[in-house]
N, C-alpha and C. Protein backbone atom coordinates (compact mmCIF):
# COMPACT_ATOMS: atom_id res chain seq x y z
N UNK A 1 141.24 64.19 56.64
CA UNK A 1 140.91 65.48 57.20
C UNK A 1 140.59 66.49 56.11
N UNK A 2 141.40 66.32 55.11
CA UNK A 2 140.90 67.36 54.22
C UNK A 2 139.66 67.16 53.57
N UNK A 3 139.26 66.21 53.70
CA UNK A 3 137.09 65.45 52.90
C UNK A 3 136.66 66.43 53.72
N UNK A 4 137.22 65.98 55.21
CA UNK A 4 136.07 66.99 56.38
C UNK A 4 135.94 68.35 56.04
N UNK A 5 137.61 68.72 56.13
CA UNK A 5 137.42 70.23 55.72
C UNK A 5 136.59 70.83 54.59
N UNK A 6 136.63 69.97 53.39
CA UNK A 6 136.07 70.28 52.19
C UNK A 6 134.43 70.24 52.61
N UNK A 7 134.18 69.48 53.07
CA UNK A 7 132.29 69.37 53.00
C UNK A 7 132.37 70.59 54.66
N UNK A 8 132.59 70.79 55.34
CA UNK A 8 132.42 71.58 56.62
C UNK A 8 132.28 73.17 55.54
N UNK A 9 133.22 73.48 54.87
CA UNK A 9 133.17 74.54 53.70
C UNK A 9 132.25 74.17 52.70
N UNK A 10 131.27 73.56 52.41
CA UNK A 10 130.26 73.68 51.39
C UNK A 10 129.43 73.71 52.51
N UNK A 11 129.58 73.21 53.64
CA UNK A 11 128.07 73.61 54.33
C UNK A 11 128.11 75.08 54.97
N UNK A 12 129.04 75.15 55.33
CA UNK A 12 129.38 76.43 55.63
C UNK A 12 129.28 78.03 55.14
N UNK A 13 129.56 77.65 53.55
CA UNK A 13 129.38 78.48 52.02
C UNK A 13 127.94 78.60 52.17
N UNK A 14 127.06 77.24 52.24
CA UNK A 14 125.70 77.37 51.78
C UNK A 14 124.47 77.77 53.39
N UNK A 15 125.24 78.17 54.34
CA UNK A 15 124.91 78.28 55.78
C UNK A 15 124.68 79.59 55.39
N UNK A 16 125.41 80.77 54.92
CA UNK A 16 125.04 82.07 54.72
C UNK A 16 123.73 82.41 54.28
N UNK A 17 122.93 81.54 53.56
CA UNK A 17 122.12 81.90 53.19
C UNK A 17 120.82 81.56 54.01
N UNK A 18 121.08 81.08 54.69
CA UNK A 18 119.96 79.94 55.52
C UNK A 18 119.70 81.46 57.00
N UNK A 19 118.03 81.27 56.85
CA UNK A 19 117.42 81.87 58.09
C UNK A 19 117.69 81.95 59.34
N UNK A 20 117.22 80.45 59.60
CA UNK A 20 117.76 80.11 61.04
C UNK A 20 119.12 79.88 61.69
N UNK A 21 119.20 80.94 63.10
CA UNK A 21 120.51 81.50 63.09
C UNK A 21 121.14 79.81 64.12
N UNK A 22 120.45 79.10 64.36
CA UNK A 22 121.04 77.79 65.00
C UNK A 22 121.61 76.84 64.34
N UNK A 23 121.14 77.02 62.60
CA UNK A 23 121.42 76.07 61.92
C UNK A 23 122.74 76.77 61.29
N UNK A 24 122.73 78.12 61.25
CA UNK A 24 124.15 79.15 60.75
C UNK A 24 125.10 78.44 61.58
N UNK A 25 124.95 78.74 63.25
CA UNK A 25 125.57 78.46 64.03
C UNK A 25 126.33 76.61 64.43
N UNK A 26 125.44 75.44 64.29
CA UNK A 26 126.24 74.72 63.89
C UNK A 26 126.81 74.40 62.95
N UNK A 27 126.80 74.85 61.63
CA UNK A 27 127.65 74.81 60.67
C UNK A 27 128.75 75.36 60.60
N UNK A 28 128.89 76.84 61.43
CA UNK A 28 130.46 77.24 61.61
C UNK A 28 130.48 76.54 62.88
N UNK A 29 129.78 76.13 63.73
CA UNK A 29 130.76 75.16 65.12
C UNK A 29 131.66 74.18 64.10
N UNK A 30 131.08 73.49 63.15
CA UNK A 30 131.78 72.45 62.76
C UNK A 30 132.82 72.85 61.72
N UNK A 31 133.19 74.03 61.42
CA UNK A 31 133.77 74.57 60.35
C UNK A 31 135.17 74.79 61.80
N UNK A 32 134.96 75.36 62.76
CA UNK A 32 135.77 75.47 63.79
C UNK A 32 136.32 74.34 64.67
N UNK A 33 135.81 73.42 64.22
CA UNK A 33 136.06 71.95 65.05
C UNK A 33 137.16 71.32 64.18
N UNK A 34 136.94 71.41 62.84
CA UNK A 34 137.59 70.93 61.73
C UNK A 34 138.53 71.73 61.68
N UNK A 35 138.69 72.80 61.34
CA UNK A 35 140.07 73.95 61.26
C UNK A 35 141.02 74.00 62.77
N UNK A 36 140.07 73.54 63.47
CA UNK A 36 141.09 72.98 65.20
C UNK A 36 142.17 71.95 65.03
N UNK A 37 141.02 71.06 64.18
CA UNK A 37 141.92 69.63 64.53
C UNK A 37 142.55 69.46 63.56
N UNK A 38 142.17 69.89 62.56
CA UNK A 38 143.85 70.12 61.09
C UNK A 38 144.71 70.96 61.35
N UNK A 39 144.67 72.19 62.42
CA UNK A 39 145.57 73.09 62.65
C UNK A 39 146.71 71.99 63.69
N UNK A 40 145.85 71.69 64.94
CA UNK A 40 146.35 71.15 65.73
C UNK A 40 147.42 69.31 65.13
N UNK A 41 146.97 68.80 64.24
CA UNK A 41 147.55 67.99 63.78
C UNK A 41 149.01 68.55 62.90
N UNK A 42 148.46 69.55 62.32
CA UNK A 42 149.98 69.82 61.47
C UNK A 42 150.60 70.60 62.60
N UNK A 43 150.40 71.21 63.69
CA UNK A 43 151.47 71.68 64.82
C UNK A 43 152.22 70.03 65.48
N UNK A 44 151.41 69.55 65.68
CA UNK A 44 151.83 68.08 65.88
C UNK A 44 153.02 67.47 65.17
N UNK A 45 152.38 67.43 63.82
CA UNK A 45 153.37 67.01 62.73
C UNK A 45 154.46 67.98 63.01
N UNK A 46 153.90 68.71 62.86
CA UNK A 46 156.14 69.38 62.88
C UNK A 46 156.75 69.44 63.66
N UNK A 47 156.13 69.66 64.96
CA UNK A 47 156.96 69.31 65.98
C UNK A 47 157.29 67.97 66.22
N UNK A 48 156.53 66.92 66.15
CA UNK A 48 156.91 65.76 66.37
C UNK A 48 157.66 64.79 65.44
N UNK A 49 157.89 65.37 64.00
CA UNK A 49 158.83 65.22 62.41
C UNK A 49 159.45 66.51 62.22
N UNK A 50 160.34 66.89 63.14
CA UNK A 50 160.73 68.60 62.61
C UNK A 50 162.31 67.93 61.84
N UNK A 51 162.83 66.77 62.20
CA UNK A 51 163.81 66.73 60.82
C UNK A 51 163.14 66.18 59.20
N UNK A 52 162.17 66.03 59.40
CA UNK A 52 161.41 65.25 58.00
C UNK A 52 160.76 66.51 57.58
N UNK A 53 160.61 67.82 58.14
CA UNK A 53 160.05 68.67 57.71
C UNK A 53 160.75 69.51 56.77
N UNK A 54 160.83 70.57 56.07
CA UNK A 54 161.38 71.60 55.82
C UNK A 54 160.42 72.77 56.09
N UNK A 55 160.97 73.98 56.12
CA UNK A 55 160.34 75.44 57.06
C UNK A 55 158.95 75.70 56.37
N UNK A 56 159.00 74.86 54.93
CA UNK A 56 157.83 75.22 54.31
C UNK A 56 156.37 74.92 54.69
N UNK A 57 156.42 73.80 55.70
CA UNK A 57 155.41 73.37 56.67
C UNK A 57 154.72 74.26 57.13
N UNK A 58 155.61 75.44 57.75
CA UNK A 58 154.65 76.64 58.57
C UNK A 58 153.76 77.42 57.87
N UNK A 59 154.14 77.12 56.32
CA UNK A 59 153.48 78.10 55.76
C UNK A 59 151.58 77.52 55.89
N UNK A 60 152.17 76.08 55.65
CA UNK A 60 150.64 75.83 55.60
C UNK A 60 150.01 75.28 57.07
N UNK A 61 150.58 75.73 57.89
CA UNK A 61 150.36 76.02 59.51
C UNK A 61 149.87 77.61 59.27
N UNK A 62 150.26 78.52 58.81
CA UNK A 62 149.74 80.11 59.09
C UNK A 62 148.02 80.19 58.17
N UNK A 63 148.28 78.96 57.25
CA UNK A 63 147.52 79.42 56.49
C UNK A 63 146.07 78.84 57.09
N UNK A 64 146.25 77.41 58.07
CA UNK A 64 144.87 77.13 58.79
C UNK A 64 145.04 77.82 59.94
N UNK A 65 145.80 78.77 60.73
CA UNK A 65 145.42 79.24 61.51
C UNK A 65 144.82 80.23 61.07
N UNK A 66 145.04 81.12 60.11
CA UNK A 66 144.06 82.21 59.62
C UNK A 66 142.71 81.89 58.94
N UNK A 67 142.54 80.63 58.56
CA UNK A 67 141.51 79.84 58.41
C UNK A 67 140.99 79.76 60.21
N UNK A 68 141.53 79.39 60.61
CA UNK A 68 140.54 78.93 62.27
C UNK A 68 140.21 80.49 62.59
N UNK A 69 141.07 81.75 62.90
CA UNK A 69 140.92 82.46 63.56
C UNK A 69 139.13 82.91 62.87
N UNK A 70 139.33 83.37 61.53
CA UNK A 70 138.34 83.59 61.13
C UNK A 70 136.81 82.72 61.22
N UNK A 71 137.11 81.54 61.24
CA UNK A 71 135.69 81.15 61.91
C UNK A 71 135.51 81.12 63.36
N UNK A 72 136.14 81.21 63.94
CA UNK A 72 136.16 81.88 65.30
C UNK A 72 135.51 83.19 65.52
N UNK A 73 135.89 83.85 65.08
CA UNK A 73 135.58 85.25 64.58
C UNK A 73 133.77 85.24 64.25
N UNK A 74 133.64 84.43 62.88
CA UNK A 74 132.64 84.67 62.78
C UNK A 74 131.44 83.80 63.70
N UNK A 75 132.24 82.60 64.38
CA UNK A 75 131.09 82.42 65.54
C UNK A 75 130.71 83.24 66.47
N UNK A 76 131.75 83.61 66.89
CA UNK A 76 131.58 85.43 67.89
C UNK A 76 130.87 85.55 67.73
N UNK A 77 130.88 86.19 66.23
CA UNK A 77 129.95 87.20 65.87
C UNK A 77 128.55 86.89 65.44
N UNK A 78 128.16 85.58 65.08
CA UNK A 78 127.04 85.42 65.35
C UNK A 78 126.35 84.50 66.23
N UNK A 79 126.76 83.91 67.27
CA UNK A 79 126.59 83.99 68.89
C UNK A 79 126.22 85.98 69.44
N UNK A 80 126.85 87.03 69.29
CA UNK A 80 126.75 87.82 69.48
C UNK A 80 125.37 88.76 69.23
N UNK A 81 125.04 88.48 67.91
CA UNK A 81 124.21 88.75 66.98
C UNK A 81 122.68 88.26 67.26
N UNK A 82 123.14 87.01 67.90
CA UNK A 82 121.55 86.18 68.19
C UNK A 82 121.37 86.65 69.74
N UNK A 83 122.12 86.84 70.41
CA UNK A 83 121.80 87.32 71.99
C UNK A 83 121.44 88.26 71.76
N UNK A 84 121.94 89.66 70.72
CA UNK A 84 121.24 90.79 70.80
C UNK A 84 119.89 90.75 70.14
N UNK A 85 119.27 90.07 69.46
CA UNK A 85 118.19 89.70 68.77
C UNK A 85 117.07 89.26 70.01
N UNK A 86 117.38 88.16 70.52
CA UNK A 86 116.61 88.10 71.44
C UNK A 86 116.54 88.85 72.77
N UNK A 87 117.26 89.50 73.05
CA UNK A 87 116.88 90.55 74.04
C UNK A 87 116.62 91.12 73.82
């Protein structure tokens, strides 16, 4: 999971620069697909190993959820961005 994450963030990095707002747009879908399913796996993991864990787990639970929220965020916002464009 973390390869995925790593290349979803170089395409993602190099998506800013790119014209077309469809090709912006699946590159953070997949930046948000990936930060889902690593978020959702380490909620997994600790709940389902919470004596193999120690509390330090959550930290890196807060840290992909503020990773997900933000590409969330910025799909919003450019889903948002392209509807007002074309209307």
């Amino acid at each position: 999971m973390g390869a995925l994450f790593l290349t979803s963030y170089a395409v993602s990095a190099n998506a800013l620069h790119w014209t077309n707002a469809v090709d912006k747009m699946t590159a953070v879908e997949g930046r948000v697909i990936c930060c889902l399913c690593i978020l959702s796996a380490q909620v997994w993991s600790q709940i389902a190993y919470e004596h193999s864990w120690s509390g330090g787990h959550w930290v890196g639970i807060s840290l992909f959820s503020t990773w997900t929220i933000i590409s969330i965020i910025y799909r919003v916002a450019l889903y948002l961005t392209s509807t007002k464009k074309s209307n």
